[in-house]
Protein backbone atom coordinates (compact mmCIF):
# COMPACT_ATOMS: atom_id res chain seq x y z
CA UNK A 1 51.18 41.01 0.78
CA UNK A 2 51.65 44.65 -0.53
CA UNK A 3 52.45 47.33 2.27
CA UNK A 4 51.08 50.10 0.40
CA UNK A 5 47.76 51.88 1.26
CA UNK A 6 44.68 50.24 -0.07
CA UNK A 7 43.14 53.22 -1.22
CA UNK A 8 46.05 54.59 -2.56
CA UNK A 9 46.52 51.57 -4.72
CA UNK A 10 43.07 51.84 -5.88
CA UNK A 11 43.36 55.66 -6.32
CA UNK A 12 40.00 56.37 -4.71
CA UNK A 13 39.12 58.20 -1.15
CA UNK A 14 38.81 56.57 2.36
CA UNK A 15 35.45 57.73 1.65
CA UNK A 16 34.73 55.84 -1.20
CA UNK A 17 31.69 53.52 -1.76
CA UNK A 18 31.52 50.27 -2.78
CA UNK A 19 30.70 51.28 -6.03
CA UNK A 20 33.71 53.00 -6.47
CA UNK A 21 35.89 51.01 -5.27
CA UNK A 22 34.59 48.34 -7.72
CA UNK A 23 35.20 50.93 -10.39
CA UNK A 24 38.69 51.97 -10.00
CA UNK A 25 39.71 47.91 -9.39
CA UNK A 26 37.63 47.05 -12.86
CA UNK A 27 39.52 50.27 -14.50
CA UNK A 28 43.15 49.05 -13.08
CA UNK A 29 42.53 45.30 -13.10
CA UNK A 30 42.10 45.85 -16.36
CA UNK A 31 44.90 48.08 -17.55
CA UNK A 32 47.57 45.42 -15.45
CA UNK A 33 45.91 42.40 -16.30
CA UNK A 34 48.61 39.74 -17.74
CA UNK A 35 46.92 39.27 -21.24
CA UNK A 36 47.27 42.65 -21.62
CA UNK A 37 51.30 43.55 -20.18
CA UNK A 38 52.39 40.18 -22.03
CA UNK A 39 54.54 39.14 -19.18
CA UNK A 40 55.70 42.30 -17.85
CA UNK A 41 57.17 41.63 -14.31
CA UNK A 42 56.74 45.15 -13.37
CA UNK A 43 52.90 45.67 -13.99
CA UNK A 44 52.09 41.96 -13.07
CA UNK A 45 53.53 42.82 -9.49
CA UNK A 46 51.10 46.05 -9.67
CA UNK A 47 47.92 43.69 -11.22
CA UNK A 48 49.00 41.57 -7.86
CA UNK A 49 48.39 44.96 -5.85
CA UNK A 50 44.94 46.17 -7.24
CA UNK A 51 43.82 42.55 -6.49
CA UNK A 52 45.03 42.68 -3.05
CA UNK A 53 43.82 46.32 -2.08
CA UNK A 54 40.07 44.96 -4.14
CA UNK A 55 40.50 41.88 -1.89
CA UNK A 56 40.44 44.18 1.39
CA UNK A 57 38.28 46.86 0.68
CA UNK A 58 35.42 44.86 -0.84
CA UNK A 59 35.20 42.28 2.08
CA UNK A 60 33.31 44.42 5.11
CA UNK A 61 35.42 42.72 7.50
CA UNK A 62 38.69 42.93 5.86
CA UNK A 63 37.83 46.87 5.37
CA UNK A 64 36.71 47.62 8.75
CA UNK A 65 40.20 46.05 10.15
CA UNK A 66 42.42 47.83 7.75
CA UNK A 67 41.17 50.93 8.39
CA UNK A 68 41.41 50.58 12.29
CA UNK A 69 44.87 48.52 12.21
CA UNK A 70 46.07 48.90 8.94
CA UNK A 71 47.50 45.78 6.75
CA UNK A 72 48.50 44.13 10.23
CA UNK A 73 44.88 43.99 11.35
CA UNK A 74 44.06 41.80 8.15
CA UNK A 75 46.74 39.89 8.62
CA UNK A 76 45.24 38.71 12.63
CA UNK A 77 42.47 37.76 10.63
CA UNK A 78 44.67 35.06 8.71
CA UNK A 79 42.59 36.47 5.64
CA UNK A 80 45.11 38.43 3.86
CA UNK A 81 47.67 37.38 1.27
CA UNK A 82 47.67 36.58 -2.27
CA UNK A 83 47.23 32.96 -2.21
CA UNK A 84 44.26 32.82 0.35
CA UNK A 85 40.60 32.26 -1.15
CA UNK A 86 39.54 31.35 -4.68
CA UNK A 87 41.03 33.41 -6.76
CA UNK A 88 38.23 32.28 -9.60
CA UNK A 89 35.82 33.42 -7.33
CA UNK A 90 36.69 36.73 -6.38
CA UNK A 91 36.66 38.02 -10.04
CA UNK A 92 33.69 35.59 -11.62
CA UNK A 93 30.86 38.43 -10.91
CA UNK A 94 32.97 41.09 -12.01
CA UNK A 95 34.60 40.38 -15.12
CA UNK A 96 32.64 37.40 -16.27
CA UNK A 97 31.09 39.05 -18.92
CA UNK A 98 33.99 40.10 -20.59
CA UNK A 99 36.40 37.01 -19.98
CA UNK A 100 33.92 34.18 -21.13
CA UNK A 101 31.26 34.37 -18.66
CA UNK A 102 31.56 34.00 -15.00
CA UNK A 103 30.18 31.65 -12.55
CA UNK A 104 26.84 33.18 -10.69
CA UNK A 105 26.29 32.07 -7.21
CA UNK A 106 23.72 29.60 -7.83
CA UNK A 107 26.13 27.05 -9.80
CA UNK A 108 24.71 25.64 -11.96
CA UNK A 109 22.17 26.64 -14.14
CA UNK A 110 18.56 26.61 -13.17
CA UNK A 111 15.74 25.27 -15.97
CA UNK A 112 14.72 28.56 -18.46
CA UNK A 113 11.08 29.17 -17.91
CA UNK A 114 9.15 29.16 -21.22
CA UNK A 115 8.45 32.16 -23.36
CA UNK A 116 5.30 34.64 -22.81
CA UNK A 117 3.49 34.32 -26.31
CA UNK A 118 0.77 36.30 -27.89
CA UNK A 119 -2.23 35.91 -29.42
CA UNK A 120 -3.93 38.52 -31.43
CA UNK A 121 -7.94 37.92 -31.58
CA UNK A 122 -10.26 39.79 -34.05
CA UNK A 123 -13.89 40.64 -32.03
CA UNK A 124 -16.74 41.92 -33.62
CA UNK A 125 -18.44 45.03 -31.69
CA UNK A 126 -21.03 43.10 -30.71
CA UNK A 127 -18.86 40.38 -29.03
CA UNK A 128 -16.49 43.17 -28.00
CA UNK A 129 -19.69 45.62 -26.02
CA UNK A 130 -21.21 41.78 -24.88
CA UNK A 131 -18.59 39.89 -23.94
CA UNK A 132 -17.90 36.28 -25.62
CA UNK A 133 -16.38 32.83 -25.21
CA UNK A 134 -14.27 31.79 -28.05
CA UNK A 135 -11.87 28.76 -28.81
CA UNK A 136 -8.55 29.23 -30.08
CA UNK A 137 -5.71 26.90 -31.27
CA UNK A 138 -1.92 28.02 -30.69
CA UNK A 139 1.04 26.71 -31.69
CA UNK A 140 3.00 26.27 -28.75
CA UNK A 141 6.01 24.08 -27.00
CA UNK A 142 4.48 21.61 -24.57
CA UNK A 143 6.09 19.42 -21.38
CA UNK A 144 6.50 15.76 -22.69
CA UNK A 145 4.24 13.90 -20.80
CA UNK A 146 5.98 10.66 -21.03
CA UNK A 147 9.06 11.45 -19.45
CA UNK A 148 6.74 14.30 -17.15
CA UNK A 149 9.15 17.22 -18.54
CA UNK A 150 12.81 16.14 -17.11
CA UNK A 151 13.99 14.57 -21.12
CA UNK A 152 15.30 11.12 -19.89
CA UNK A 153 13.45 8.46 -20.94
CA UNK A 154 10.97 6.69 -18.52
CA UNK A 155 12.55 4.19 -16.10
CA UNK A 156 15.95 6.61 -16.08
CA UNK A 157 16.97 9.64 -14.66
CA UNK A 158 19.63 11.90 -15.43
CA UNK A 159 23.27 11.58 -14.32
CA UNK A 160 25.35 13.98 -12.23
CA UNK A 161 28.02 15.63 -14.93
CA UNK A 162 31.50 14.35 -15.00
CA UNK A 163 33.13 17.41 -16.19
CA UNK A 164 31.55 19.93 -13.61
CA UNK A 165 30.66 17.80 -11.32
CA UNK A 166 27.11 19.31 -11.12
CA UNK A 167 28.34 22.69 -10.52
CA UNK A 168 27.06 23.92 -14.20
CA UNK A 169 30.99 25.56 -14.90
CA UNK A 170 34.10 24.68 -15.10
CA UNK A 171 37.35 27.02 -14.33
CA UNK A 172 39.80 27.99 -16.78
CA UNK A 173 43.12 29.09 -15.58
CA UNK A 174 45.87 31.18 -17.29
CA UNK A 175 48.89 32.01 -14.77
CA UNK A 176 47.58 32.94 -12.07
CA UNK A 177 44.37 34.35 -13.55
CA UNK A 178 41.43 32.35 -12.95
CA UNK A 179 37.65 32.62 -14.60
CA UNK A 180 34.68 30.21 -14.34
CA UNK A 181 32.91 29.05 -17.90
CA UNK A 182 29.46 27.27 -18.23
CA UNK A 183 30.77 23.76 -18.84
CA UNK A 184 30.44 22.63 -22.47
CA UNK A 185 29.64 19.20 -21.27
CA UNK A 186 26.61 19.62 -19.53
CA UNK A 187 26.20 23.37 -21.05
CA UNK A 188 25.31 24.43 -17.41
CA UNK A 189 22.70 22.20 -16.60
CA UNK A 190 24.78 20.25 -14.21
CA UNK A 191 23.43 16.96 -15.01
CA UNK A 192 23.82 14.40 -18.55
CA UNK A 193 20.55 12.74 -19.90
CA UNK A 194 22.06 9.38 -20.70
CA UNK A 195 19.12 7.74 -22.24
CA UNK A 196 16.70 10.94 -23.65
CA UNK A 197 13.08 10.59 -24.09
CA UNK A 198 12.15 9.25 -27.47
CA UNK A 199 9.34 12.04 -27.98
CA UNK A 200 11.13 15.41 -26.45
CA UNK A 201 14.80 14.25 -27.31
CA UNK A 202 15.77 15.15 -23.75
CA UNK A 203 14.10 18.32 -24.29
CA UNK A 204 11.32 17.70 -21.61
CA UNK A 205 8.70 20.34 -24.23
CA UNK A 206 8.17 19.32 -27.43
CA UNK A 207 6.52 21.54 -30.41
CA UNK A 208 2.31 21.17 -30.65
CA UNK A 209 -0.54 22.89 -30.94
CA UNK A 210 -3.23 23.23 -27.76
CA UNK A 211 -7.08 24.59 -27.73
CA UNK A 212 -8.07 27.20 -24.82
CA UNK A 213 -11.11 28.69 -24.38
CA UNK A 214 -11.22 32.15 -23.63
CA UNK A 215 -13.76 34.47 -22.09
CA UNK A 216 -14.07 37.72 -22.85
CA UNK A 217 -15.71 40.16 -20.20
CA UNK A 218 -17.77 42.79 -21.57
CA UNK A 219 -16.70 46.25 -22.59
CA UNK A 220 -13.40 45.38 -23.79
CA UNK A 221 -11.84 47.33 -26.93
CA UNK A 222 -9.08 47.29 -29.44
CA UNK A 223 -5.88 47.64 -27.51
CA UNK A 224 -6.78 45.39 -24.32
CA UNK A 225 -5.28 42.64 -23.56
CA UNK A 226 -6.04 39.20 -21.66
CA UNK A 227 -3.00 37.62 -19.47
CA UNK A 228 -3.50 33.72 -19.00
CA UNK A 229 -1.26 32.63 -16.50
CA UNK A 230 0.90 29.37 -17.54
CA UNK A 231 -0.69 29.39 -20.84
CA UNK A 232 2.27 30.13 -22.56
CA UNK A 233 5.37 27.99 -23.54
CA UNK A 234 6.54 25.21 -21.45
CA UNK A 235 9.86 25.84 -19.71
CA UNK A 236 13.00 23.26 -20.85
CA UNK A 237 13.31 20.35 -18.39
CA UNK A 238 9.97 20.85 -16.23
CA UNK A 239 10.64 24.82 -15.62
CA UNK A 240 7.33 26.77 -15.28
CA UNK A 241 5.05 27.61 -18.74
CA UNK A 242 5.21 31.74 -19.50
CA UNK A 243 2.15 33.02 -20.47
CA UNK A 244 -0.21 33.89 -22.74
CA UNK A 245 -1.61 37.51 -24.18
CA UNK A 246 -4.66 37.49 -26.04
CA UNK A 247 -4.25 40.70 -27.65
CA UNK A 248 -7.77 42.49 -28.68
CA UNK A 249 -8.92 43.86 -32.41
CA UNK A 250 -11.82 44.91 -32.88
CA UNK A 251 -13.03 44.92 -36.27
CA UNK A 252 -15.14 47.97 -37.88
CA UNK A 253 -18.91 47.81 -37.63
CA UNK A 254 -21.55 48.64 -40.44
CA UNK A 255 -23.54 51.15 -38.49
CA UNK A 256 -21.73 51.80 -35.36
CA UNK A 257 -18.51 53.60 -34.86
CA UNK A 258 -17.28 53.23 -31.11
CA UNK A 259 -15.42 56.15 -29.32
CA UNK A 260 -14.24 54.83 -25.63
CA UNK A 261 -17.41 53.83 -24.05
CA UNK A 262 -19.55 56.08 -26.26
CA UNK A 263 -21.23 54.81 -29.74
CA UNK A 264 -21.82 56.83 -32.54
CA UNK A 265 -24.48 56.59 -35.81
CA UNK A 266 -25.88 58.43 -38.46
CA UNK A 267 -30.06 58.08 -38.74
CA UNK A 268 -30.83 59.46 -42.54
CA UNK A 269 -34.13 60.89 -42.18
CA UNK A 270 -37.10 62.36 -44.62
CA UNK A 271 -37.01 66.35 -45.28
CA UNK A 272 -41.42 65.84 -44.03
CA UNK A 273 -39.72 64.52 -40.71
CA UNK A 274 -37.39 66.99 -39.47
CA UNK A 275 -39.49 69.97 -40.81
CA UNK A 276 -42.53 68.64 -39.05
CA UNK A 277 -41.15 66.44 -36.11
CA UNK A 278 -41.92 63.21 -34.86
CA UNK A 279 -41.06 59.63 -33.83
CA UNK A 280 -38.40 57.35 -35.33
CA UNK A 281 -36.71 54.48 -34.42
CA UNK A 282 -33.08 53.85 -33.95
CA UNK A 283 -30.86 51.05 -33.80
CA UNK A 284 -28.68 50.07 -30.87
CA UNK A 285 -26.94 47.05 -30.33
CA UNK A 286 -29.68 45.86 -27.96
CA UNK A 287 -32.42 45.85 -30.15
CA UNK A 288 -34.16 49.46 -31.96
CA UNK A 289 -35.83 52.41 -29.59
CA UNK A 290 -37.75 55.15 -30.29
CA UNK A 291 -36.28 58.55 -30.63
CA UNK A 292 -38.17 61.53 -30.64
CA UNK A 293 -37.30 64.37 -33.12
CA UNK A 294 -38.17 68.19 -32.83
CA UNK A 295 -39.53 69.89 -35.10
CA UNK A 296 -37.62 71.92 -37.30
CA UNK A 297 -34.17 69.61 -36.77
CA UNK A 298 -31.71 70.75 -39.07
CA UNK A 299 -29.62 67.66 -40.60
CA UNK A 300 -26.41 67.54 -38.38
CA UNK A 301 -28.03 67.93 -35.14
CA UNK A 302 -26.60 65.12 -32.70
CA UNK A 303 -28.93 63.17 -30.40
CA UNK A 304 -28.06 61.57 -27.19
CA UNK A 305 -29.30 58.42 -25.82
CA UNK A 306 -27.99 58.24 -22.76
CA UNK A 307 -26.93 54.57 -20.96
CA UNK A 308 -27.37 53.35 -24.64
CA UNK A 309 -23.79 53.07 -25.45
CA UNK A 310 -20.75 50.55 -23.93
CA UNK A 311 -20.76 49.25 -20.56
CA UNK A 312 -17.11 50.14 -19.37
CA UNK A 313 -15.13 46.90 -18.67
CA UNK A 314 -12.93 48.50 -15.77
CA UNK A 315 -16.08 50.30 -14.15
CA UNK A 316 -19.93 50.15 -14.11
CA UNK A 317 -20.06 52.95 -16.19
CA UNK A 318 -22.38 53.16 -19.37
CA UNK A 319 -21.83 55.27 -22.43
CA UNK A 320 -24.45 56.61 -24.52
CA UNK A 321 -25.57 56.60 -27.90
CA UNK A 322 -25.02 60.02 -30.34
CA UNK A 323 -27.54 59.89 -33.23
CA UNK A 324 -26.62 62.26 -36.20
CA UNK A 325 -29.94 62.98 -38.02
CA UNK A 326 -28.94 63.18 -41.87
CA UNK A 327 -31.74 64.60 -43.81
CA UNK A 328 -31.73 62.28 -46.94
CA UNK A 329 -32.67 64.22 -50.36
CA UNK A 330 -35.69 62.50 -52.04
CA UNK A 331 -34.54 61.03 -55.21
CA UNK A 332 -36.29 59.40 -58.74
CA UNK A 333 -39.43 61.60 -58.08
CA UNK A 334 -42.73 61.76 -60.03
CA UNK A 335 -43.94 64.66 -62.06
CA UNK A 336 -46.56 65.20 -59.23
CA UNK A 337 -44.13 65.61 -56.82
CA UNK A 338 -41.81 67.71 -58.54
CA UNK A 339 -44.62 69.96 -58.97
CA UNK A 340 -45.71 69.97 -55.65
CA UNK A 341 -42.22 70.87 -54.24
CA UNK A 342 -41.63 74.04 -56.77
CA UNK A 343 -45.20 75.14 -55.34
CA UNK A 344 -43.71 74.42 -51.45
CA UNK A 345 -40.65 75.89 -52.38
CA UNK A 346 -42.55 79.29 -53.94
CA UNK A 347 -43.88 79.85 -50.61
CA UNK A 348 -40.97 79.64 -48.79
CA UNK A 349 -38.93 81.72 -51.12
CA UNK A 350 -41.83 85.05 -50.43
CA UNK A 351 -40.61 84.60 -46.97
CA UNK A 352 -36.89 83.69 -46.86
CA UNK A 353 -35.78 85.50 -43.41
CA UNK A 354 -38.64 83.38 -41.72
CA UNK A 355 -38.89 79.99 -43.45
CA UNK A 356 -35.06 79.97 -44.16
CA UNK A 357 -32.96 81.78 -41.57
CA UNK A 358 -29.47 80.30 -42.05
CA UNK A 359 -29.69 81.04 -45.75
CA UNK A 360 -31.09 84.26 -45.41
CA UNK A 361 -28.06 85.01 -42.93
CA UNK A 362 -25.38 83.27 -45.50
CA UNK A 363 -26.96 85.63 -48.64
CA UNK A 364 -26.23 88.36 -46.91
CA UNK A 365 -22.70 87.16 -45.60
CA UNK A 366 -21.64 87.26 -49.20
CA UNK A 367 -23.12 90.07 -50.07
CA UNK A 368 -20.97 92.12 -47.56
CA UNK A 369 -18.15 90.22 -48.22
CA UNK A 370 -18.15 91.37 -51.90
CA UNK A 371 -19.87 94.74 -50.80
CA UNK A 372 -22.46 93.87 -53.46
């Protein structure tokens, strides 16, 4: 073993954290590793150093003795030297991903649970403000039934690997240097289907297609989403399903145009209606109601119907209904009527600041404006 300081082999303070210290050994393990130097017997002997100081100062123990007692109090722990431990081991976490992957601690690999899929559904308002209960059909991977999701056909079972001897990796040495690699036997699975499942081809899923019924609570809108646990792919080799997200749309309506929990409408209605005032009825999406207009509306005006709108689906909130009145021009009219409106609209015209303010007011705008 190396009598030099730990820390000042590693370059970093006594006060260094473990972060650091794993930084400056990654930096100079690195720099001095032997595929790099090409056999240089100088920086090999340093490379040795790094991993010795790294070996110390990243063990709590080991740490906690040198810095009392120095490389002797290591050594009383008959933990020190260069050819104690695995040397695969020490350096699989830490330079696995750039060496050819390294072994994680759980050997070998466990089953990949299945993806999370999506499904995007179209609503109609009314389905959307109700709430429904509609069927789908998605394509999907499935667990083989007949071998219950493990691939080997039924009657077998699958058969420790040879190669890595069920660990999932196998280690590859150079030298002295040492890294672990999923084993390209078993590809990290540990364990050889001898005798796969005729219908999954060891797979344990296979691709189909399933039917779900889904129910959709009231108030939802474009944007929300449904999570159905499991529902998703199945996972290779009996691993657990993702799930599914039914994605919401909802689709425009004819007469309705929704605003958070809030509808909106426009109600045409007759020039003898919103001059004189009145009753009319109004849609909403449970059936019409009355509505009572003032006299004297002028087309524009907005009317609330309050608790007439969308029950909120995260709350027990109720929107209401706005009603914009739209006076609707009469059109293909008679002689008679003609007539009758030029007489209406003589009388109105010998009083124009009482019978029609706003114009009266805009006249008048323009006339200042152009200093007329």
């Amino acid at each position: 073993m190396s009598k030099r300081d730990c820390y000042e082999v590693l370059g970093v303070s006594r006060s260094a954290t473990e972060k650091e210290i794993k930084k400056a050994y990654k930096r100079l393990a690195m720099k001095y590793h032997p595929d790099r130097t090409k056999g240089d017997a100088e920086l090999e002997i340093k490379f040795k150093e790094v991993k010795e100081a790294y070996e110390i100062l990243s063990d709590p123990n080991k740490k906690v003795a040198f810095d009392q007692y120095g490389h002797d109090g290591v050594n009383q722990q008959g933990q020190g030297g260069f050819g104690g431990g695995d040397f695969g081991d020490q350096f699989g976490d830490i330079f696995g991903d750039i060496f050819g992957g390294g072994r994680g601690r759980g050997g070998a690999q466990r089953a990949q649970q299945g993806s999370d899929l999506r499904y995007n559904m179209e609503l109609t308002l009314e389905e959307a403000v109700h709430g429904a209960s509609k069927e789908i059909e998605i394509p999907t991977q499935v667990h083989c039934e007949q071998c219950n999701g493990t691939g080997a056909k039924k009657g077998t079972d699958s058969k420790t690997c040879g190669t890595c001897h069920g660990q999932g990796q196998v280690q590859m040495r150079q030298g002295f240097f040492a890294v672990n690699q999923t084993c390209p036997t078993c590809r990290g699975k540990g364990k050889i289907i001898t005798d796969p499942c005729h219908k999954c081809h060891g797979e344990g899923r296979y691709a189909s297609s399933k039917t779900l019924n889904v129910k959709i609570p009231a108030g939802v809108d474009t944007g929300d989403r449904i999570r159905l646990s499991g529902e998703g792919e199945a996972g290779e080799h009996g691993a657990p399903a993702g799930d599914l997200y039914v994605q919401m749309n909802v689709i425009d309506h004819e007469v309705f145009v929704r605003d958070g929990d809030n509808l909106y409408c426009e109600v045409p209605i007759s020039f003898t209606e919103v001059a004189l005032g009145g009753e009319i009825e109004v849609p909403t999406l449970d059936g019409r109601v009355k509505l009572k207009i003032s006299a004297e509306t002028q087309t524009g005006r907005m009317y609330r119907m309050r608790n007439k709108g969308v029950k909120s689906v995260r709350s027990h909130s109720v929107g209401d209904l706005m009603c914009k009145v739209i006076v609707e021009t009469p059109v293909k009219l008679s002689a008679k009527q003609r007539e009758l409106l030029k007489e209406f609209e003589a009388t109105c015209s010998s009083s124009p600041k009482k019978h029609k303010p706003k114009s009266d007011g805009f006249l008048n705008h323009i006339k200042n404006f152009l200093m007329i």
